[in-house]
N, C-alpha and C. Protein backbone atom coordinates (compact mmCIF):
# COMPACT_ATOMS: atom_id res chain seq x y z
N UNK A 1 0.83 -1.19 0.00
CA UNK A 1 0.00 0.00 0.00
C UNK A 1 0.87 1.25 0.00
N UNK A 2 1.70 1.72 0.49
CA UNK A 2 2.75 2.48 0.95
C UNK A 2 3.44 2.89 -0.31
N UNK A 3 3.98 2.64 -1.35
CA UNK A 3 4.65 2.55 -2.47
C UNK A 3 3.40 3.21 -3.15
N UNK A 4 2.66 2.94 -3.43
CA UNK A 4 1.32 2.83 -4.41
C UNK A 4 0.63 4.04 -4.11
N UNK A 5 0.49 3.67 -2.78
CA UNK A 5 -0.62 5.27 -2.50
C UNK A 5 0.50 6.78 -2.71
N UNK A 6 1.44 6.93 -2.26
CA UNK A 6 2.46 7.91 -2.18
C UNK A 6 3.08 8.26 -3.84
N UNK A 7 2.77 7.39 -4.35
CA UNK A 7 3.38 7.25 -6.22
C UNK A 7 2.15 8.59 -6.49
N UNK A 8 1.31 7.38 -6.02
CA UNK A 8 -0.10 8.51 -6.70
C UNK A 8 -0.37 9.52 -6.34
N UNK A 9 -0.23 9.71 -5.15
CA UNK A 9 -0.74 10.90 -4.31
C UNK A 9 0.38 11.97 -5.14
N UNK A 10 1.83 11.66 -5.25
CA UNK A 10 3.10 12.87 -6.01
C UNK A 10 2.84 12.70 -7.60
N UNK A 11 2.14 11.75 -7.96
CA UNK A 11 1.31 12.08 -9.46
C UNK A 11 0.29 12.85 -9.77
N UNK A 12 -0.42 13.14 -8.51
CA UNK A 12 -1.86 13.56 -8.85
C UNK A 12 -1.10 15.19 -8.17
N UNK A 13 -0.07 15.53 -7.56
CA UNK A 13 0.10 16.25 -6.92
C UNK A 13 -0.74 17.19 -5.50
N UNK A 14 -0.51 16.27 -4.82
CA UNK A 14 -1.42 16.66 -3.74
C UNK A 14 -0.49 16.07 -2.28
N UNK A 15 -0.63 17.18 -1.27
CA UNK A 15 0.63 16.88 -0.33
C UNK A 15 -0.58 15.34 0.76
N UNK A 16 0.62 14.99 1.19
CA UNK A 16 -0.11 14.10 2.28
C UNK A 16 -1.32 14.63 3.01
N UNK A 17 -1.34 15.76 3.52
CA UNK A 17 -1.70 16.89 4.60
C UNK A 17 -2.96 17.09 3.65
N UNK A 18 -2.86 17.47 2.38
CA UNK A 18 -4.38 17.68 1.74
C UNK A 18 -5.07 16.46 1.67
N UNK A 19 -4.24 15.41 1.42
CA UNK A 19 -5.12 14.06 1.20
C UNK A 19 -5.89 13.71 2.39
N UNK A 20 -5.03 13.56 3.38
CA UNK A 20 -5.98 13.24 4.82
C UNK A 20 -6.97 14.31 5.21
N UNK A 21 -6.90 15.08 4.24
CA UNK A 21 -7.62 16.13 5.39
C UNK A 21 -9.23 15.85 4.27
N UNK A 22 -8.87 15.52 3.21
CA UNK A 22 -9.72 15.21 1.94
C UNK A 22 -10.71 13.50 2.63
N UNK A 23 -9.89 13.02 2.78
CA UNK A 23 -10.36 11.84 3.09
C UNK A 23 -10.84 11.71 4.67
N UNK A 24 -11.10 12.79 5.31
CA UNK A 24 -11.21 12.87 6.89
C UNK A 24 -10.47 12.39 7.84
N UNK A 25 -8.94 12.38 7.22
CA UNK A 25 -8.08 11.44 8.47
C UNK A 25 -6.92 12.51 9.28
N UNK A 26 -6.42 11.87 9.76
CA UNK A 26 -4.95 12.49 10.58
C UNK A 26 -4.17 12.72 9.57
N UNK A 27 -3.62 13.33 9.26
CA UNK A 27 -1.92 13.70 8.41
C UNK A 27 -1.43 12.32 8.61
N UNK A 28 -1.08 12.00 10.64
CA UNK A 28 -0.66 10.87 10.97
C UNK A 28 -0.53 9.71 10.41
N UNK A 29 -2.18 9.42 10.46
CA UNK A 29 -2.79 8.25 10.06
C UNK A 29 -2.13 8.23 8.58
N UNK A 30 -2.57 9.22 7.81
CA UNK A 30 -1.42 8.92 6.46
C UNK A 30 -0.41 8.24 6.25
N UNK A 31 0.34 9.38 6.60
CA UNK A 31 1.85 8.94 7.16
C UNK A 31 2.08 7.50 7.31
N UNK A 32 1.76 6.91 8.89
CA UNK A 32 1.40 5.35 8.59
C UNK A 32 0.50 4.41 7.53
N UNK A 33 -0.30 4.94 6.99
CA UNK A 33 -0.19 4.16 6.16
C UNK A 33 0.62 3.60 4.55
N UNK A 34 1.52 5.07 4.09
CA UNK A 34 2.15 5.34 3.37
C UNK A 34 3.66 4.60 3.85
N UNK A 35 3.71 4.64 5.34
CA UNK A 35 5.23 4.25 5.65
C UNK A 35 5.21 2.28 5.67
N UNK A 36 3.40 1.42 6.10
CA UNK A 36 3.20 0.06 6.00
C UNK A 36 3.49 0.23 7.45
N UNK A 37 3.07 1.21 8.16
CA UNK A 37 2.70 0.92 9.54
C UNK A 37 1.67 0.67 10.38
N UNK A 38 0.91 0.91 9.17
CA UNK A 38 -0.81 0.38 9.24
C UNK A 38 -1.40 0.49 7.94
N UNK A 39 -2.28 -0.35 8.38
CA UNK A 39 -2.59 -0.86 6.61
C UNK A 39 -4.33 -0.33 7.02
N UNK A 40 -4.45 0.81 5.89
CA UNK A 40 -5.88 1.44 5.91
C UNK A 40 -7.24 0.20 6.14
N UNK A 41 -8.13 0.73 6.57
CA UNK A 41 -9.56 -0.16 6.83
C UNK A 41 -10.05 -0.07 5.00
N UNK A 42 -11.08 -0.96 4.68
CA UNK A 42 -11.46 -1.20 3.56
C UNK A 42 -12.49 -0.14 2.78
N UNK A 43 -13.26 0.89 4.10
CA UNK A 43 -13.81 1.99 3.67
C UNK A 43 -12.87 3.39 3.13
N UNK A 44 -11.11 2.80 3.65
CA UNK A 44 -10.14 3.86 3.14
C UNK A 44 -9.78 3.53 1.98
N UNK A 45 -9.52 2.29 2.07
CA UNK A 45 -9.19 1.59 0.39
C UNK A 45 -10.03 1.82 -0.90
N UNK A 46 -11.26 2.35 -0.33
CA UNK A 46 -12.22 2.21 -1.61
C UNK A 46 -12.44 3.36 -2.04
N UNK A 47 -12.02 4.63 -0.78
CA UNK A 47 -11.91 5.98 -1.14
C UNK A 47 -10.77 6.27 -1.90
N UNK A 48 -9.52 5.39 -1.45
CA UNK A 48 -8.42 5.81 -2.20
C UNK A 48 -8.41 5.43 -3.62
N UNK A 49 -9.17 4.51 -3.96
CA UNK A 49 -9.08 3.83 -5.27
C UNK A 49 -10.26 4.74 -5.99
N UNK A 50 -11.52 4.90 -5.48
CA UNK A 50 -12.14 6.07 -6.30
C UNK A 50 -11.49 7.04 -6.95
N UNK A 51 -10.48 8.15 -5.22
CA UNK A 51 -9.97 8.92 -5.99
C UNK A 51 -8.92 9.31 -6.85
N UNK A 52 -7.96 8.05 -7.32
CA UNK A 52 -6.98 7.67 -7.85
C UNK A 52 -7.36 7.15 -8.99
N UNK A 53 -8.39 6.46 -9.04
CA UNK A 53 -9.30 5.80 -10.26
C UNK A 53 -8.53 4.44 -10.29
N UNK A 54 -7.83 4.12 -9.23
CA UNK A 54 -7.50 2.60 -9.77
C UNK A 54 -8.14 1.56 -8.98
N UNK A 55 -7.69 0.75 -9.26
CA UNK A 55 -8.05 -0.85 -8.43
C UNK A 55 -7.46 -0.85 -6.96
N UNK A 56 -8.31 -1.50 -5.99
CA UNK A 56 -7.72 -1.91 -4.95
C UNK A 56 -6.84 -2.86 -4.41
N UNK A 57 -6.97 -3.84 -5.50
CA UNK A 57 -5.41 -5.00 -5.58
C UNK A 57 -4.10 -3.91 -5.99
N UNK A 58 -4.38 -2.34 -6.54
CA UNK A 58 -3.16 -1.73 -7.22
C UNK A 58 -2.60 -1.47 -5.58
N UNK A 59 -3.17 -0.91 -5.20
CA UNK A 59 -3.17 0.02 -3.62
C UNK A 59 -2.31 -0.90 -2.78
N UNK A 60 -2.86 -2.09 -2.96
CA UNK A 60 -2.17 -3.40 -2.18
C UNK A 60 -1.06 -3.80 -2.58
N UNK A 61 -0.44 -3.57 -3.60
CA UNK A 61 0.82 -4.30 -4.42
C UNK A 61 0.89 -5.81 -4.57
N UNK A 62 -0.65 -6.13 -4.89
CA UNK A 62 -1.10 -6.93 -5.12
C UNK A 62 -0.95 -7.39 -7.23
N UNK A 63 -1.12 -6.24 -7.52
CA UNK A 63 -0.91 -5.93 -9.09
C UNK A 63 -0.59 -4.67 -9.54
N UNK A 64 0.32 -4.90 -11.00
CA UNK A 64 0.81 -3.70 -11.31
C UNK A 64 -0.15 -2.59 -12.24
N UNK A 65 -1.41 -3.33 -12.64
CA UNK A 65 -2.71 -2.83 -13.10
C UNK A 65 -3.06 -1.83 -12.49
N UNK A 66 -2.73 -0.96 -12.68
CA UNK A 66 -3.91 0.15 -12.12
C UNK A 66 -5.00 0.48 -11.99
N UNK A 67 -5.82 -0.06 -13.70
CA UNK A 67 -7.02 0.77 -14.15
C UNK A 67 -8.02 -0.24 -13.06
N UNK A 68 -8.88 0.81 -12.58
CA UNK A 68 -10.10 -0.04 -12.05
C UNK A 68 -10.99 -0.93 -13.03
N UNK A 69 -11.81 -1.62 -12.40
CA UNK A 69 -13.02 -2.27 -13.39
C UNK A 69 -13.80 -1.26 -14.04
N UNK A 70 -14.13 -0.48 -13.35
CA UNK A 70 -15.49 0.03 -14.06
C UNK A 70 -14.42 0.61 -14.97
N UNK A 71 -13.42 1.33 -15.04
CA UNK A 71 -12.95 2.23 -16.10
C UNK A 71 -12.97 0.60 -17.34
N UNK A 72 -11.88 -0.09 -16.84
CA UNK A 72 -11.84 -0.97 -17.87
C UNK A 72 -12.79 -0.98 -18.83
N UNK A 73 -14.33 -1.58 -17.98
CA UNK A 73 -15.02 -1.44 -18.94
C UNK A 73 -16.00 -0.51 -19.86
N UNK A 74 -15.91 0.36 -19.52
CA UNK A 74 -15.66 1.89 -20.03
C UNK A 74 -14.77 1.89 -21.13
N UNK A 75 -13.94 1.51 -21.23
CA UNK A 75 -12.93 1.54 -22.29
C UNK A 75 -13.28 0.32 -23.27
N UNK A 76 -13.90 -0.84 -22.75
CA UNK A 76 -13.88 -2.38 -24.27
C UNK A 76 -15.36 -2.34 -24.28
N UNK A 77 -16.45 -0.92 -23.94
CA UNK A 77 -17.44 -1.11 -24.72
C UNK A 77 -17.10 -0.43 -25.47
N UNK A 78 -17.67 -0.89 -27.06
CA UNK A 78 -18.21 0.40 -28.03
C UNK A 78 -19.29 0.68 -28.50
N UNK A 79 -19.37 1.26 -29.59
CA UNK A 79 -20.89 1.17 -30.54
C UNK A 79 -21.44 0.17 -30.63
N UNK A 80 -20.55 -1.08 -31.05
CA UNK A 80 -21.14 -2.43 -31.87
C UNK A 80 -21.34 -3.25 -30.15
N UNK A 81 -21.14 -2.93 -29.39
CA UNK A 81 -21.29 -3.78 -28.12
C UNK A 81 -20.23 -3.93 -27.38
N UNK A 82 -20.08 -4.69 -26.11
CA UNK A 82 -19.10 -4.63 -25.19
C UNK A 82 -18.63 -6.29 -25.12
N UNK A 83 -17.26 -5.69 -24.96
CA UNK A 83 -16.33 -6.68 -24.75
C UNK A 83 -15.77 -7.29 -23.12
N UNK A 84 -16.35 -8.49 -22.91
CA UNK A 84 -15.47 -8.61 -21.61
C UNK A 84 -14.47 -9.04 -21.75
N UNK A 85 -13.73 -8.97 -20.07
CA UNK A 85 -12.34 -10.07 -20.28
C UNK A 85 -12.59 -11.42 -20.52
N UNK A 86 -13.63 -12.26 -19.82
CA UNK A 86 -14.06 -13.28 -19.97
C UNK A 86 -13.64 -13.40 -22.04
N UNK A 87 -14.32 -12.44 -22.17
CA UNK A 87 -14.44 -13.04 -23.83
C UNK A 87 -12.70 -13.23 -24.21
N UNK A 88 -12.20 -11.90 -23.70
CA UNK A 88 -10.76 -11.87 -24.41
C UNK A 88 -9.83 -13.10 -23.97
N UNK A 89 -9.97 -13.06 -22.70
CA UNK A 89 -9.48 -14.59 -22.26
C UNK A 89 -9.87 -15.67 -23.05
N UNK A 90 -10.90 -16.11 -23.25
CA UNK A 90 -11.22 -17.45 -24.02
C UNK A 90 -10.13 -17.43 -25.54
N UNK A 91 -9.89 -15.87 -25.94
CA UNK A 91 -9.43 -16.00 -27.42
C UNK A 91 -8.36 -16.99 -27.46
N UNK A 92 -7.72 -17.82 -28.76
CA UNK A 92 -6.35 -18.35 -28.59
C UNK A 92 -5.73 -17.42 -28.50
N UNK A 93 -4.25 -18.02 -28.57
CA UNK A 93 -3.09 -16.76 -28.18
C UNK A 93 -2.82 -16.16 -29.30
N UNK A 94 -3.09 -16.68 -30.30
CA UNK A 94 -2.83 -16.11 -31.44
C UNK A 94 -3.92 -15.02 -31.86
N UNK A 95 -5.07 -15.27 -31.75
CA UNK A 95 -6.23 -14.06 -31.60
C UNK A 95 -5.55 -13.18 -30.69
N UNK A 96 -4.90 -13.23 -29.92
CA UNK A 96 -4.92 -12.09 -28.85
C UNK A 96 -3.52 -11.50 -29.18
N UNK A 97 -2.92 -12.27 -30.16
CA UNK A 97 -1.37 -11.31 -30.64
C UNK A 97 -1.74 -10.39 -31.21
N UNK A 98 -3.19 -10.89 -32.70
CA UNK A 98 -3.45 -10.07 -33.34
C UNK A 98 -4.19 -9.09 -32.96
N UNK A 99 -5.12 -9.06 -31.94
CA UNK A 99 -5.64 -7.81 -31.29
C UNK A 99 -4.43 -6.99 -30.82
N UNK A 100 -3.85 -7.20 -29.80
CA UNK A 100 -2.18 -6.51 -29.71
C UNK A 100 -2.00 -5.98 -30.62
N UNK A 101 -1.72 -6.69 -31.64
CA UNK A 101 -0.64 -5.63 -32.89
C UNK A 101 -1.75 -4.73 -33.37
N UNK A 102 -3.10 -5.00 -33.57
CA UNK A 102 -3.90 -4.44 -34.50
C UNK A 102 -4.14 -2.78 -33.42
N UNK A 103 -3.90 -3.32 -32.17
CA UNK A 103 -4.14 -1.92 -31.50
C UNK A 103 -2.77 -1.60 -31.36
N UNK A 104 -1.07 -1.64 -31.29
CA UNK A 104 -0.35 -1.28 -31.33
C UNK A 104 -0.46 -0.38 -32.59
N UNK A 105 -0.61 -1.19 -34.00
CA UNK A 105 -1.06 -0.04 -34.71
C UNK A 105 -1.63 1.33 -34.96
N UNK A 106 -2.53 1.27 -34.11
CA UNK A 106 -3.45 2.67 -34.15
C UNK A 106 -2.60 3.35 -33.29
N UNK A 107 -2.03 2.83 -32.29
CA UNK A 107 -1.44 3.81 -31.41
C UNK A 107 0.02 4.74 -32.29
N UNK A 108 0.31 4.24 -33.33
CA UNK A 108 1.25 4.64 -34.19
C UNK A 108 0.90 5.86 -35.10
């Protein structure tokens, strides 16, 4: 948690001192939880991941994923309909190179 929350918090630019005071806590309480001297309750985790927009396995260093779910899927619906992971998972690996490259492309 400590690594993760403090990355974000000097990405989003916002001092410790505004965050706790944002999220109703101690500076303190920050502090420890940023240093892994206490590990936030699950109603802090879900605030921090709202306002960061990522996942709560990210917060945990549980995964290097950031994007939350809901954004995810925000992003693999489109016009023609929505895509889950479920679906993308089932593809072979070779379906899923060519999605890769076909979107490496556009990003070019």
């Amino acid at each position: 948690m400590c690594r993760a929350n403090k990355k974000l918090r000097e990405e989003k630019d916002i001092s410790q001192k505004n965050l706790a005071k944002l999220l109703q806590l101690g500076q303190s309480t920050m502090l420890e939880y940023e240093n892994g001297i206490e590990q936030p309750p699950i109603s802090v985790l879900i605030q921090l991941a709202d306002f960061f927009n990522v996942n709560i396995d990210y917060l945990l260093g549980r995964t290097n994923i950031r994007i939350s779910m809901e954004r995810l899927k925000q992003q693999l619906t489109t016009n023609s309909g929505s895509i889950t992971i479920d679906d993308f998972i089932r593809l072979k690996d070779d379906e899923k190179e060519a999605i890769g490259n076909l979107i490496l492309s556009f990003k070019k």
